[in-house]
PDB file of N, CA and C in Angstrom:
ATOM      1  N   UNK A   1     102.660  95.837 103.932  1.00  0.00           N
ATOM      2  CA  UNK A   1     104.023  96.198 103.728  1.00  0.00           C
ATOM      3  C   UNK A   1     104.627  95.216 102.728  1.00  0.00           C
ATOM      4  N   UNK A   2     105.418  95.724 101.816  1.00  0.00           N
ATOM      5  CA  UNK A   2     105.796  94.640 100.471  1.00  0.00           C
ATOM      6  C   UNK A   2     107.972  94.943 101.014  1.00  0.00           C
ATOM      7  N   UNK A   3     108.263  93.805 101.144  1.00  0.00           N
ATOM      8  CA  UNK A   3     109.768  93.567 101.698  1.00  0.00           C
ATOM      9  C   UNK A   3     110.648  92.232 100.375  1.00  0.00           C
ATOM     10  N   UNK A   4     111.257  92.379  99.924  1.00  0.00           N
ATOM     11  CA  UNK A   4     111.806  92.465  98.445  1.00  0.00           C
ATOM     12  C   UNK A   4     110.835  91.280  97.573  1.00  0.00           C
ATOM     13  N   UNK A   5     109.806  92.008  97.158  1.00  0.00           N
ATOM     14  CA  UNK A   5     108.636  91.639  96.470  1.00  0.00           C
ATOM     15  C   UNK A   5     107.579  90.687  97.216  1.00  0.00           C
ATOM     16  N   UNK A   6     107.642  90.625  98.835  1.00  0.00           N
ATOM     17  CA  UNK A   6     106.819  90.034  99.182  1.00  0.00           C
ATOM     18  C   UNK A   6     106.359  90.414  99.716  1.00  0.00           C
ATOM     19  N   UNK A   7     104.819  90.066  99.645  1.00  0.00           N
ATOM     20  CA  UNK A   7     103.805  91.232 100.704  1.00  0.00           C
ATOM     21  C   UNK A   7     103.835  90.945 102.295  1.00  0.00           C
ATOM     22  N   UNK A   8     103.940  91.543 103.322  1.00  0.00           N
ATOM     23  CA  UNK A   8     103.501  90.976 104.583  1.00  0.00           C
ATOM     24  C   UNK A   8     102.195  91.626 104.958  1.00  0.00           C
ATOM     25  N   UNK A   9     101.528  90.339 105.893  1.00  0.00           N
ATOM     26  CA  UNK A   9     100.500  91.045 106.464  1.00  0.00           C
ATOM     27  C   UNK A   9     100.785  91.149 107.994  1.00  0.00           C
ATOM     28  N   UNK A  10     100.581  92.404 108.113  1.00  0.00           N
ATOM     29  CA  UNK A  10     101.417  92.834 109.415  1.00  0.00           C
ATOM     30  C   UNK A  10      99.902  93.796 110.423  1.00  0.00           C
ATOM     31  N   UNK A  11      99.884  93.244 111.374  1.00  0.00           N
ATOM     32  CA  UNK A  11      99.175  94.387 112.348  1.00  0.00           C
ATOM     33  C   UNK A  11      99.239  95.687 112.560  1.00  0.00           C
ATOM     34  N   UNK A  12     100.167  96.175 112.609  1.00  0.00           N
ATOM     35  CA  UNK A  12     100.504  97.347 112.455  1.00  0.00           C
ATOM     36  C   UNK A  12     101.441  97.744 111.511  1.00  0.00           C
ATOM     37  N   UNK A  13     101.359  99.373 111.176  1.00  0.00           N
ATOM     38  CA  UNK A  13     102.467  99.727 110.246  1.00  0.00           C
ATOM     39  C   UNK A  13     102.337 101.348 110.653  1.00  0.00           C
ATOM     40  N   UNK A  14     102.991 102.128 109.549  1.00  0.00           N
ATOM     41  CA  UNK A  14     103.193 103.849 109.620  1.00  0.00           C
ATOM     42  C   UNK A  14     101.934 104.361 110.633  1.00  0.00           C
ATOM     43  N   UNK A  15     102.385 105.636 111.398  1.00  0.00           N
ATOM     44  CA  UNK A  15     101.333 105.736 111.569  1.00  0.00           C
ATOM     45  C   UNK A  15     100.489 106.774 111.250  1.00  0.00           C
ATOM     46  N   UNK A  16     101.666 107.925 110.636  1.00  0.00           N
ATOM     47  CA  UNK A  16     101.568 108.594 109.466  1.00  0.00           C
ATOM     48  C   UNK A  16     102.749 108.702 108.778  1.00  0.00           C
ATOM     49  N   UNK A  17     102.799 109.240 107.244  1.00  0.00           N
ATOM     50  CA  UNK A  17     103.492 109.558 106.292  1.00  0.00           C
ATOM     51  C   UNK A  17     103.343 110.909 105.550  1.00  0.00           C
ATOM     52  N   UNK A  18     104.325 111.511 105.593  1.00  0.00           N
ATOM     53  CA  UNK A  18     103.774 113.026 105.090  1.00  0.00           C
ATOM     54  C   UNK A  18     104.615 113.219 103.852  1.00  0.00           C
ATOM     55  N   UNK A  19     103.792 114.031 103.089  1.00  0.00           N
ATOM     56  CA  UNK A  19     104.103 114.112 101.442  1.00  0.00           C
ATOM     57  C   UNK A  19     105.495 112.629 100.946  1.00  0.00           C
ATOM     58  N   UNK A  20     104.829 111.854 101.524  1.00  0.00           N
ATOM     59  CA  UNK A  20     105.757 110.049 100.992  1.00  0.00           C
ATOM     60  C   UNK A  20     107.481 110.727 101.474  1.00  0.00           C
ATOM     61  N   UNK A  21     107.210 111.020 102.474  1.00  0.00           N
ATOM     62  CA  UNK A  21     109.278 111.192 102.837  1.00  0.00           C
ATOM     63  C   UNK A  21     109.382 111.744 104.146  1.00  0.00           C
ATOM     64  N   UNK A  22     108.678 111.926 105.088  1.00  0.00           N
ATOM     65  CA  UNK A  22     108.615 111.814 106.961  1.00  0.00           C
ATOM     66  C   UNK A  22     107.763 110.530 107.038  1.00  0.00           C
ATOM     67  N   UNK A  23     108.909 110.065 108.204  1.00  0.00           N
ATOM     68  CA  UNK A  23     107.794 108.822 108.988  1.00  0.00           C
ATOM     69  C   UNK A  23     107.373 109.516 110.058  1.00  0.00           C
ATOM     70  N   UNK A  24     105.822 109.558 110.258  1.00  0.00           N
ATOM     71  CA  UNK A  24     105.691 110.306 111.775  1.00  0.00           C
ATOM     72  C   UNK A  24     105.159 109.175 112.750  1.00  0.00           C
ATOM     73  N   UNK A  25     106.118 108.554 114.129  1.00  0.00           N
ATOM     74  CA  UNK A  25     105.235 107.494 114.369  1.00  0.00           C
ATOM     75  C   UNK A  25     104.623 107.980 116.273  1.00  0.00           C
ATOM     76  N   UNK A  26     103.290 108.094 116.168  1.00  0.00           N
ATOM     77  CA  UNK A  26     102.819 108.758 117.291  1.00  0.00           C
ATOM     78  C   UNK A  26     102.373 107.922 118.668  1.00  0.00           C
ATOM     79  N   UNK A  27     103.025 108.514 119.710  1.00  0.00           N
ATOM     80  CA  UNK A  27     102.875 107.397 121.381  1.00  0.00           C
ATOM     81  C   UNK A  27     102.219 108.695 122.176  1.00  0.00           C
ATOM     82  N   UNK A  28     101.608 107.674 123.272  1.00  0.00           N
ATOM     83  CA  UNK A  28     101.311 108.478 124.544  1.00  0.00           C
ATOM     84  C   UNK A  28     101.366 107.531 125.780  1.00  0.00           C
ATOM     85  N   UNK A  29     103.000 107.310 125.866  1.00  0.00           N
ATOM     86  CA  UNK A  29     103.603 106.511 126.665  1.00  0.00           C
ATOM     87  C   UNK A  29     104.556 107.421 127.782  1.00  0.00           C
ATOM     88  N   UNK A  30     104.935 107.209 129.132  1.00  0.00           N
ATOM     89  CA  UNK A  30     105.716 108.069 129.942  1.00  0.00           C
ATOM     90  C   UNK A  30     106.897 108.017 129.413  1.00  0.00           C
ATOM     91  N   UNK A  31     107.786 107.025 129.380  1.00  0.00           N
ATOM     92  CA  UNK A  31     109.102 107.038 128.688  1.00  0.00           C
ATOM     93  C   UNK A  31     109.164 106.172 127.585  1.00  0.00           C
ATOM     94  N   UNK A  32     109.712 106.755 126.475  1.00  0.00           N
ATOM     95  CA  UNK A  32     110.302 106.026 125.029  1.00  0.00           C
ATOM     96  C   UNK A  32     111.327 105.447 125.445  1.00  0.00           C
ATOM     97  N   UNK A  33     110.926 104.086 124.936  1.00  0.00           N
ATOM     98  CA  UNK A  33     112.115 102.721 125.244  1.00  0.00           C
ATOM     99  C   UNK A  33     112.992 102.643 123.787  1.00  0.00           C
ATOM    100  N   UNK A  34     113.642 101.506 124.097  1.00  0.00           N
ATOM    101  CA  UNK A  34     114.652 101.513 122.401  1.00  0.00           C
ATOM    102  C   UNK A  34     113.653 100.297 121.697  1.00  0.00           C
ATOM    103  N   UNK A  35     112.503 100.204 122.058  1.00  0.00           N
ATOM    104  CA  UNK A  35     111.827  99.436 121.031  1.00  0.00           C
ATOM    105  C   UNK A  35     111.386 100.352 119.908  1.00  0.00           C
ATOM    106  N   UNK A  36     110.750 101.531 121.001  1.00  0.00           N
ATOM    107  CA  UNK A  36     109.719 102.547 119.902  1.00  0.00           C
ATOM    108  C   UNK A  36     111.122 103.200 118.917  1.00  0.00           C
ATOM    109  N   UNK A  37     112.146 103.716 119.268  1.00  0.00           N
ATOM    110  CA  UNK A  37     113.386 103.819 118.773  1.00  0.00           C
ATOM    111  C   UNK A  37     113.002 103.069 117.853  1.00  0.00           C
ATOM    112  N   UNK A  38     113.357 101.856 117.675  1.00  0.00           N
ATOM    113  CA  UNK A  38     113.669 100.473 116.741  1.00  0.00           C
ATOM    114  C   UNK A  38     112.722 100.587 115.698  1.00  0.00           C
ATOM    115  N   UNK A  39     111.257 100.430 115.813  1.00  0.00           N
ATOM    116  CA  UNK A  39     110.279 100.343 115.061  1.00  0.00           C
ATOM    117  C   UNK A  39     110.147 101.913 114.422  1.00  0.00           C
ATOM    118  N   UNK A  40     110.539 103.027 114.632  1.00  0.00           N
ATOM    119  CA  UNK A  40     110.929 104.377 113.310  1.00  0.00           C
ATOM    120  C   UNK A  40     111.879 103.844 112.588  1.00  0.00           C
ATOM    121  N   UNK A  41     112.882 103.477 113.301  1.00  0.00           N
ATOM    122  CA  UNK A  41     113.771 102.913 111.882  1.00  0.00           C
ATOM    123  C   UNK A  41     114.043 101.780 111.495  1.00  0.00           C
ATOM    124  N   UNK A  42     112.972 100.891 111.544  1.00  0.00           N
ATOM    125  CA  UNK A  42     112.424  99.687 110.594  1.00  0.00           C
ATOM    126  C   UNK A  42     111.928 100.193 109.842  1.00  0.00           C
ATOM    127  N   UNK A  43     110.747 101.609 110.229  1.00  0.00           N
ATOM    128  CA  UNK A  43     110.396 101.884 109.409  1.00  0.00           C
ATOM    129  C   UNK A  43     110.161 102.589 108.038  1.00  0.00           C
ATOM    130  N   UNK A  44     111.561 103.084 108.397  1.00  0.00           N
ATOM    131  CA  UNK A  44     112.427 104.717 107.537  1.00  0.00           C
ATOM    132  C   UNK A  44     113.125 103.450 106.725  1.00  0.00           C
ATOM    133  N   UNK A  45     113.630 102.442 106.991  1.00  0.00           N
ATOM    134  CA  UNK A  45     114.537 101.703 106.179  1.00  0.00           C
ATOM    135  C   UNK A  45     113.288 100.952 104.781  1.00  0.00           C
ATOM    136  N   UNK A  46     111.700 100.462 105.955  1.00  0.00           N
ATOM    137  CA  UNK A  46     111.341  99.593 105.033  1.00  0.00           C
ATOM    138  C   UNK A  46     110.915 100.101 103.664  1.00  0.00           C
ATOM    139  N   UNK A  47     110.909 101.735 104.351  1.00  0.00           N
ATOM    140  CA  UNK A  47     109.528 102.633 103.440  1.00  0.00           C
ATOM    141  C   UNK A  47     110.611 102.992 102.522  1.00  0.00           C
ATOM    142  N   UNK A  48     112.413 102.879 102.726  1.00  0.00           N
ATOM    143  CA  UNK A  48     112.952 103.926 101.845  1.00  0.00           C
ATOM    144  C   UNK A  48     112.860 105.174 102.008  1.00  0.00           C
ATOM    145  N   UNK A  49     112.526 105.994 103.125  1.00  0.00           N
ATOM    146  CA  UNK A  49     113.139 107.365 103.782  1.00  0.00           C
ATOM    147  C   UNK A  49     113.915 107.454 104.240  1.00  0.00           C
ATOM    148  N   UNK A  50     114.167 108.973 104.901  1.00  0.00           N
ATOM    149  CA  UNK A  50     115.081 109.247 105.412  1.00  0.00           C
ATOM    150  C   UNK A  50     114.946 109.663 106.800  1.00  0.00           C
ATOM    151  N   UNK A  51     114.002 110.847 106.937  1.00  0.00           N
ATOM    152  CA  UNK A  51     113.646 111.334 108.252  1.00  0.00           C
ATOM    153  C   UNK A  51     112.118 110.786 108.651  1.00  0.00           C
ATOM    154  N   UNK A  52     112.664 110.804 110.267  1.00  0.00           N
ATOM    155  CA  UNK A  52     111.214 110.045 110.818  1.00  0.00           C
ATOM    156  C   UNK A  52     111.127 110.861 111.864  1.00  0.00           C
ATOM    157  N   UNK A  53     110.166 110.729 112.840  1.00  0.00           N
ATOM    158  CA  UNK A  53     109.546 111.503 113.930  1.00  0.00           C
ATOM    159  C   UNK A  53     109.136 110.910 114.839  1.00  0.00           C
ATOM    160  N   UNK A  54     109.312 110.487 116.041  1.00  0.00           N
ATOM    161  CA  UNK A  54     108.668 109.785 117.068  1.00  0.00           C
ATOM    162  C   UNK A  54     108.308 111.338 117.829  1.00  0.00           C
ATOM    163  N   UNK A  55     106.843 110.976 118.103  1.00  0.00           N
ATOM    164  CA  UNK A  55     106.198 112.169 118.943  1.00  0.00           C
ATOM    165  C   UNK A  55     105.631 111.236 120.504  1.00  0.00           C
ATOM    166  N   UNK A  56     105.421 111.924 121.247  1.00  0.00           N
ATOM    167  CA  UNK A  56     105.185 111.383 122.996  1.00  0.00           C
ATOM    168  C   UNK A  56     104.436 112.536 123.302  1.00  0.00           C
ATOM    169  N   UNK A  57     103.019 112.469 123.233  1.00  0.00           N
ATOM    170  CA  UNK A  57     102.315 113.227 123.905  1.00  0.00           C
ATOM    171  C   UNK A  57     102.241 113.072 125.263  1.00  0.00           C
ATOM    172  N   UNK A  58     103.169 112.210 126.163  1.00  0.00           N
ATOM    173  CA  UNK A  58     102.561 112.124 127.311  1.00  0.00           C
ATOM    174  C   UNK A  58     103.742 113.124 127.811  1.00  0.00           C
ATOM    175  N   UNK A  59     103.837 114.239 127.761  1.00  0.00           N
ATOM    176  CA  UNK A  59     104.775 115.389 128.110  1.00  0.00           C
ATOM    177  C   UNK A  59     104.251 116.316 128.259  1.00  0.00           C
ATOM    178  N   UNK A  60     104.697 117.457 129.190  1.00  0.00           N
ATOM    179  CA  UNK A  60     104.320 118.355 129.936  1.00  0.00           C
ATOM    180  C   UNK A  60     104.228 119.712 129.202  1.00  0.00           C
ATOM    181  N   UNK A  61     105.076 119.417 128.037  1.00  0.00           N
ATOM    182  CA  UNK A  61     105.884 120.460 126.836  1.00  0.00           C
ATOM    183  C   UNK A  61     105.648 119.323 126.084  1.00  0.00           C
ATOM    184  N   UNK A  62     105.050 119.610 124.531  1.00  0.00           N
ATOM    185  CA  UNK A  62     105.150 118.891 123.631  1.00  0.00           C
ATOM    186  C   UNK A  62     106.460 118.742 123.123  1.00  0.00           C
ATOM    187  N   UNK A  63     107.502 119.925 123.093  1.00  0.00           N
ATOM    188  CA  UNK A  63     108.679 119.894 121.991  1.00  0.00           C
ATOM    189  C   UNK A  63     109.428 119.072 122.851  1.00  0.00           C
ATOM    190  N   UNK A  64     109.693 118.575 124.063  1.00  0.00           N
ATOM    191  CA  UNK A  64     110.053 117.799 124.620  1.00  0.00           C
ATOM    192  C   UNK A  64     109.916 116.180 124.458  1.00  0.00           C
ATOM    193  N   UNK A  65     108.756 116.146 123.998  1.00  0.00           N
ATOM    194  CA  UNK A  65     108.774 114.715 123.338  1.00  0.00           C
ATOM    195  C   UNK A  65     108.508 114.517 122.267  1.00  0.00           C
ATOM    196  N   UNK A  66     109.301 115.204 121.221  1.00  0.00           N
ATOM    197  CA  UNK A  66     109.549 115.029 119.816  1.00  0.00           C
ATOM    198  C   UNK A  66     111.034 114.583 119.776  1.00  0.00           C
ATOM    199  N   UNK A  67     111.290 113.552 118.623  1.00  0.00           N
ATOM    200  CA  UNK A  67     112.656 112.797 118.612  1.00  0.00           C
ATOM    201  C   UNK A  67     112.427 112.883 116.969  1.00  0.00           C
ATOM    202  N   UNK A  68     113.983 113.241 116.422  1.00  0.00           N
ATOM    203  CA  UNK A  68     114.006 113.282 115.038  1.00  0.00           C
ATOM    204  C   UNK A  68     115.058 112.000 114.745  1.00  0.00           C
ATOM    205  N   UNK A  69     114.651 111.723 113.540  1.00  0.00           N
ATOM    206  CA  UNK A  69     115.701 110.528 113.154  1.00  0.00           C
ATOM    207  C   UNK A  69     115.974 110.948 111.972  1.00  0.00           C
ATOM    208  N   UNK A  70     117.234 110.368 111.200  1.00  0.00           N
ATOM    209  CA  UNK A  70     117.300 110.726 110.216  1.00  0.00           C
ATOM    210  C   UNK A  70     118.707 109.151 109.919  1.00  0.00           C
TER     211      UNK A  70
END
């Protein structure tokens, strides 16, 4: 990840990116806390997007654990 011209080396990052303008960041956790919240839009800010996606497969109904950000 490069943050105003400096590179970090970071453990994790995106966990996908679709055509460079959705962040999609994917869990299979029971409940989304305001961390996973936090870390889509660190990451919509770092990348310079707009819309992001937190998905939660651990749901009974997928469309139920889809969260849009924007």
């Amino acid at each position: 990840m490069i943050y105003k011209d400096i590179k970090l080396e970071c453990g994790s990052g995106i966990d996908l990116l679709v055509e460079k303008q959705v962040v999609v960041e994917l869990k299979s956790i029971e409940q989304i806390a305001a961390i996973h919240e936090a870390v889509v839009l660190t990451y919509l800010k770092l990348s310079h997007n707009v819309t992001g996606l937190l998905i939660n497969f651990h749901v009974p109904v997928l469309k139920d654990g889809i969260r849009r950000y924007i």
